[in-house]
Protein backbone atom coordinates (compact mmCIF):
# COMPACT_ATOMS: atom_id res chain seq x y z
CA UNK A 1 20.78 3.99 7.15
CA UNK A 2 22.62 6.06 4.50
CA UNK A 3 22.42 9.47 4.49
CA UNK A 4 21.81 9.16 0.88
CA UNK A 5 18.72 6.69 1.45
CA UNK A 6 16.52 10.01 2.15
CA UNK A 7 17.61 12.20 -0.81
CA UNK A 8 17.46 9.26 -3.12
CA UNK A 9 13.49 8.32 -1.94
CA UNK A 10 12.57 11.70 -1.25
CA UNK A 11 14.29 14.43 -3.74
CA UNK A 12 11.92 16.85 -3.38
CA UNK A 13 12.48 17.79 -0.12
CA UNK A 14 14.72 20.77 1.12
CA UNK A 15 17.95 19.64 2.75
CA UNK A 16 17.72 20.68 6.31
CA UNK A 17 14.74 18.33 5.96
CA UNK A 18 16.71 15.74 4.76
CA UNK A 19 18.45 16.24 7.27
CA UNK A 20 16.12 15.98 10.33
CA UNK A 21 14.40 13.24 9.09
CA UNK A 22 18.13 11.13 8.94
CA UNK A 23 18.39 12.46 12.36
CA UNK A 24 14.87 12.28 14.26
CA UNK A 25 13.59 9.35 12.27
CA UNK A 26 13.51 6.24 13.67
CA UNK A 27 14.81 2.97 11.14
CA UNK A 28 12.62 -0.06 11.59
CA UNK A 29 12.44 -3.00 9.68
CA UNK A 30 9.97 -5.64 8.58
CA UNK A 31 9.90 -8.70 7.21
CA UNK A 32 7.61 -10.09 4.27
CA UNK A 33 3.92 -10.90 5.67
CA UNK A 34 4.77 -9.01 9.05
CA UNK A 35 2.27 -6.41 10.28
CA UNK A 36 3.10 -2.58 10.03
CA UNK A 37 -0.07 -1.68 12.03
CA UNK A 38 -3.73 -3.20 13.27
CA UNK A 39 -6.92 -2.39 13.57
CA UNK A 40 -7.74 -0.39 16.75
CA UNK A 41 -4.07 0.37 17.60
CA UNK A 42 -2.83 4.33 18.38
CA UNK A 43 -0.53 5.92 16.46
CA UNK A 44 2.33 7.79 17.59
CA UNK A 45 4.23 8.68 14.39
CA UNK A 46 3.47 8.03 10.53
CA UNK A 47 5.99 6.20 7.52
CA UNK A 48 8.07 7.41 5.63
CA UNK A 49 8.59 4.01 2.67
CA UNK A 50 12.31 3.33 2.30
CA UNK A 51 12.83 -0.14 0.83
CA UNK A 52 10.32 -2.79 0.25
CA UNK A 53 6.19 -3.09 -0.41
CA UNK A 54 3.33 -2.52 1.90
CA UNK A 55 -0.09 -3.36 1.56
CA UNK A 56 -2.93 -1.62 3.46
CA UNK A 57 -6.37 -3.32 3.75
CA UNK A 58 -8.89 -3.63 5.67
CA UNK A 59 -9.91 -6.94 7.59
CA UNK A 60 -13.79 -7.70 9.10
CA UNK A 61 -14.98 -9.45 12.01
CA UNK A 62 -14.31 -13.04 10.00
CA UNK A 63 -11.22 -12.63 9.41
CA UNK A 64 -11.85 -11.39 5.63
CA UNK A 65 -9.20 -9.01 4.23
CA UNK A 66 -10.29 -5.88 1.50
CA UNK A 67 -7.36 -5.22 -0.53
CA UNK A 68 -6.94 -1.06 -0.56
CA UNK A 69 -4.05 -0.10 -2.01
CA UNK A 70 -0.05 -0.84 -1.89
CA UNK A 71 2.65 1.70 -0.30
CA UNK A 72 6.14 2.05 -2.34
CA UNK A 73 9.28 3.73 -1.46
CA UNK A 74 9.12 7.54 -1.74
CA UNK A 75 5.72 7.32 -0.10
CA UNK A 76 4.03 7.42 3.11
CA UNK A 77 0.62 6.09 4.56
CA UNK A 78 -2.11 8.89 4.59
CA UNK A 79 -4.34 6.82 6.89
CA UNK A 80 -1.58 6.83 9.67
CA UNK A 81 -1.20 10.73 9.65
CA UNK A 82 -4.79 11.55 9.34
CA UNK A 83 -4.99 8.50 12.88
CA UNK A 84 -1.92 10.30 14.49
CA UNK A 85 -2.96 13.80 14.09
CA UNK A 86 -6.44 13.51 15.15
CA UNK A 87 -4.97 10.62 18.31
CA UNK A 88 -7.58 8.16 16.71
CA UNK A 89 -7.07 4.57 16.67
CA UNK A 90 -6.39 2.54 13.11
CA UNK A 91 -9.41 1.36 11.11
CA UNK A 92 -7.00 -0.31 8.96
CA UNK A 93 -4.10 -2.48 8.50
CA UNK A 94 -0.69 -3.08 6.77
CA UNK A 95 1.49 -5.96 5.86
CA UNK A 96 4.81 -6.36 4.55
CA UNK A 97 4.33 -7.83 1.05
CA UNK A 98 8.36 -8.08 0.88
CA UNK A 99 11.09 -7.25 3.13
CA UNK A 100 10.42 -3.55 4.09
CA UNK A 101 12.08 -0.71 5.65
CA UNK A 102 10.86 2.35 7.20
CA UNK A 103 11.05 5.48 8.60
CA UNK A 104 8.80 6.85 11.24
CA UNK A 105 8.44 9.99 12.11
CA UNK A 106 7.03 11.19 15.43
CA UNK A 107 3.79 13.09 15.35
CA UNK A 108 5.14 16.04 16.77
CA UNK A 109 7.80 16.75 14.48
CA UNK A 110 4.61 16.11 11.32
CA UNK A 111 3.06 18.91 13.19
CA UNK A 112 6.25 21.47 13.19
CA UNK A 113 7.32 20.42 9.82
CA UNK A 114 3.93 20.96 7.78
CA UNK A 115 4.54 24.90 8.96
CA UNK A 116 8.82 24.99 8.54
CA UNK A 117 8.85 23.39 5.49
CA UNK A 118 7.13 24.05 2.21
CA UNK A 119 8.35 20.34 0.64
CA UNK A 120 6.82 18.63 3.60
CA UNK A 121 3.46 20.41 3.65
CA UNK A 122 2.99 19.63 0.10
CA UNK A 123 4.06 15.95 0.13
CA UNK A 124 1.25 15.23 3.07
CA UNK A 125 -1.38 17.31 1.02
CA UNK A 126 -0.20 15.29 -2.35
CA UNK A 127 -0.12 11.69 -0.22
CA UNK A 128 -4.12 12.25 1.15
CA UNK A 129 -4.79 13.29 -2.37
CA UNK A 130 -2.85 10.39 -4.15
CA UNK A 131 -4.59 8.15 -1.26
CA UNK A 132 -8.14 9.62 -2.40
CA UNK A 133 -7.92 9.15 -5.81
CA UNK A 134 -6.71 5.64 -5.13
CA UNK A 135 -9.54 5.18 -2.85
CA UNK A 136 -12.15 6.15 -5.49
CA UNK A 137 -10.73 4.22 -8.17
CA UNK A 138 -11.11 1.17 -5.70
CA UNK A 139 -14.62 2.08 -5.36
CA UNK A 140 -16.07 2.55 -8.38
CA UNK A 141 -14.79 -0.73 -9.52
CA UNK A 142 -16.36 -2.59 -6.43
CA UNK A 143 -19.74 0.01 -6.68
CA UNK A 144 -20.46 0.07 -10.44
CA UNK A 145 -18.24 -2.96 -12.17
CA UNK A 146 -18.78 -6.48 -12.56
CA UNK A 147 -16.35 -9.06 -10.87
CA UNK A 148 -14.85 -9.71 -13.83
CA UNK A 149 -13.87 -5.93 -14.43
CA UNK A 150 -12.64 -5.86 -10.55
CA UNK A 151 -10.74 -9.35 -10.91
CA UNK A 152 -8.96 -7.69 -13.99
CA UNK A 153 -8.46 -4.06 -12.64
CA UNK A 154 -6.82 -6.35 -9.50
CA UNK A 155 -4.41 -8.27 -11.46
CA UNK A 156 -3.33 -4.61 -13.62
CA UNK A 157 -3.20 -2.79 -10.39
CA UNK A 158 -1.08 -6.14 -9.00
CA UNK A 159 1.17 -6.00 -12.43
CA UNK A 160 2.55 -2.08 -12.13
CA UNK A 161 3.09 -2.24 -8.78
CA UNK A 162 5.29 -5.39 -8.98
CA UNK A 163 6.75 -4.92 -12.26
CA UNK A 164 6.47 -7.79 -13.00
CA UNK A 165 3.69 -10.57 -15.36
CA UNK A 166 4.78 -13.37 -13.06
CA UNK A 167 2.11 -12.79 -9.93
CA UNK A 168 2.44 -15.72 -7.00
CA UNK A 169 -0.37 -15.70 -5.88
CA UNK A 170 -3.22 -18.26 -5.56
CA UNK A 171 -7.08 -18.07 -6.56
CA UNK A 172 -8.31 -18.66 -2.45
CA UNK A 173 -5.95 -14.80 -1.83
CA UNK A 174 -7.42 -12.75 -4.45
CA UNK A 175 -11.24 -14.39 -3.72
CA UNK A 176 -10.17 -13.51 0.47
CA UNK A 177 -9.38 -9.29 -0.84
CA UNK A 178 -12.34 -9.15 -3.84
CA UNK A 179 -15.13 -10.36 -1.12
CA UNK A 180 -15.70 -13.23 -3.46
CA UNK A 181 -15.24 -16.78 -3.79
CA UNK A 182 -12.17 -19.78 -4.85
CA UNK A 183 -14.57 -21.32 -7.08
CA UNK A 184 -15.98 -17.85 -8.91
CA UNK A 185 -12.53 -16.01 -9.01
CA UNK A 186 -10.95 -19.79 -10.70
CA UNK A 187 -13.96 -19.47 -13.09
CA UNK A 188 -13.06 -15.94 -14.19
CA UNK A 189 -9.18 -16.96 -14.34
CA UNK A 190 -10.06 -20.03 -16.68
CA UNK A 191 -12.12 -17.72 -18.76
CA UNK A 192 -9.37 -15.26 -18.74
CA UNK A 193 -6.89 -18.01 -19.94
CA UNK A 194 -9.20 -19.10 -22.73
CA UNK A 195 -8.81 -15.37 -23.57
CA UNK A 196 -5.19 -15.54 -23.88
CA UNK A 197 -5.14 -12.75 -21.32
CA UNK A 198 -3.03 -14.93 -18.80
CA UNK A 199 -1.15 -18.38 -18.06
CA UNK A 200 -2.29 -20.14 -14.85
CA UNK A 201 0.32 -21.52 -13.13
CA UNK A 202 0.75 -23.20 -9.44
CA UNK A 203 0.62 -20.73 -7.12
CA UNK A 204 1.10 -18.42 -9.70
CA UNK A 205 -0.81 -16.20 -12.26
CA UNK A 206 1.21 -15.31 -15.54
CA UNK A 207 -0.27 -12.17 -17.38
CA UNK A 208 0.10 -11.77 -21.11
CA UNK A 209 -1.53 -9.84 -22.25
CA UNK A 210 -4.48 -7.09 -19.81
């Protein structure tokens, strides 16, 4: 890794932070659709987002996966501190939606850090609060919205955090993380279309216009 990987992702930390993290960190790498952690496993250190796109869900006895919320670079997974400080197993999981690289950080050195640096006790206070928010936003729209209004706060949420209105992905993947169905979410699409909100494509979902 470049040492200017870490001021470039993270500028808001001091340099002697910088610093450690170049030197105690640990580089791995994943590629896209590989798992970052599972359900039930221990942590030993949190990430640090370099390079890439992660998605954290969570997955039920049947195999069913609950779309959460995606990890960029410049972040880090509040879920995986929260499990490594407290020596608690995962309740959740995350995937490599591209090729991803990362930077863990062992849990001792999370500990040291949140009282020798300033930046590094703020950015874990700002991540669980970013997380939260996140979290709450998820749940109002499964607790108090339609499945329309989720399928369409899905596909914005799915737009910013690619950048892009070209989405590949099919209608069985978004029924699998909305709980729903193939046939009810390709209902909604189709009505959607009609609407001139979107362009269905193979394997694909166009936006035009949310």
């Amino acid at each position: 890794m470049e040492l200017s990987t870490i001021p470039l992702r993270f500028p808001a930390f001091e340099k002697e932070l910088q610093l450690e993290i170049q030197e105690q960190g640990e580089i791995r790498a994943f590629k896209t659709d590989e798992q970052l952690m599972r359900t039930g496993q221990y942590f030993r250190s949190t990430m640090l987002i370099l390079n890439g796109l992660v998605k954290i869900y969570r997955e039920d006895e049947d195999g069913n996966e609950f779309f959460m919320y995606y990890l960029q670079p410049g972040q880090a997974c509040a879920l995986s501190m929260v499990c490594a400080a407290e020596h608690k197993r995962s309740a959740i999981m995350a995937k490599a939606v591209k090729d991803t690289e990362i930077i863990a950080i062992p849990l001792h050195l999370m500990e040291e850090w949140m009282a020798k640096y300033k930046s590094w006790s703020y950015f874990v206070i700002s991540t669980y609060r970013a997380r939260f928010e996140e979290l709450l936003s998820t749940i109002d729209h499964i607790a108090f919205r339609g499945m329309d209004e989720r399928l369409e706060f899905y596909l914005k949420k799915h737009q910013e955090t690619m950048r892009t209105n070209l989405l590949t992905i099919n209608h069985q993947e978004i029924a699998n993380e909305l709980n729903s169905s193939r046939e009810v979410i390709s209902r909604l699409l189709k009505k959607m279309e009609q609407f001139g909100k979107l362009k269905l494509h193979r394997n694909a979902i166009e936006i035009i216009q949310l």
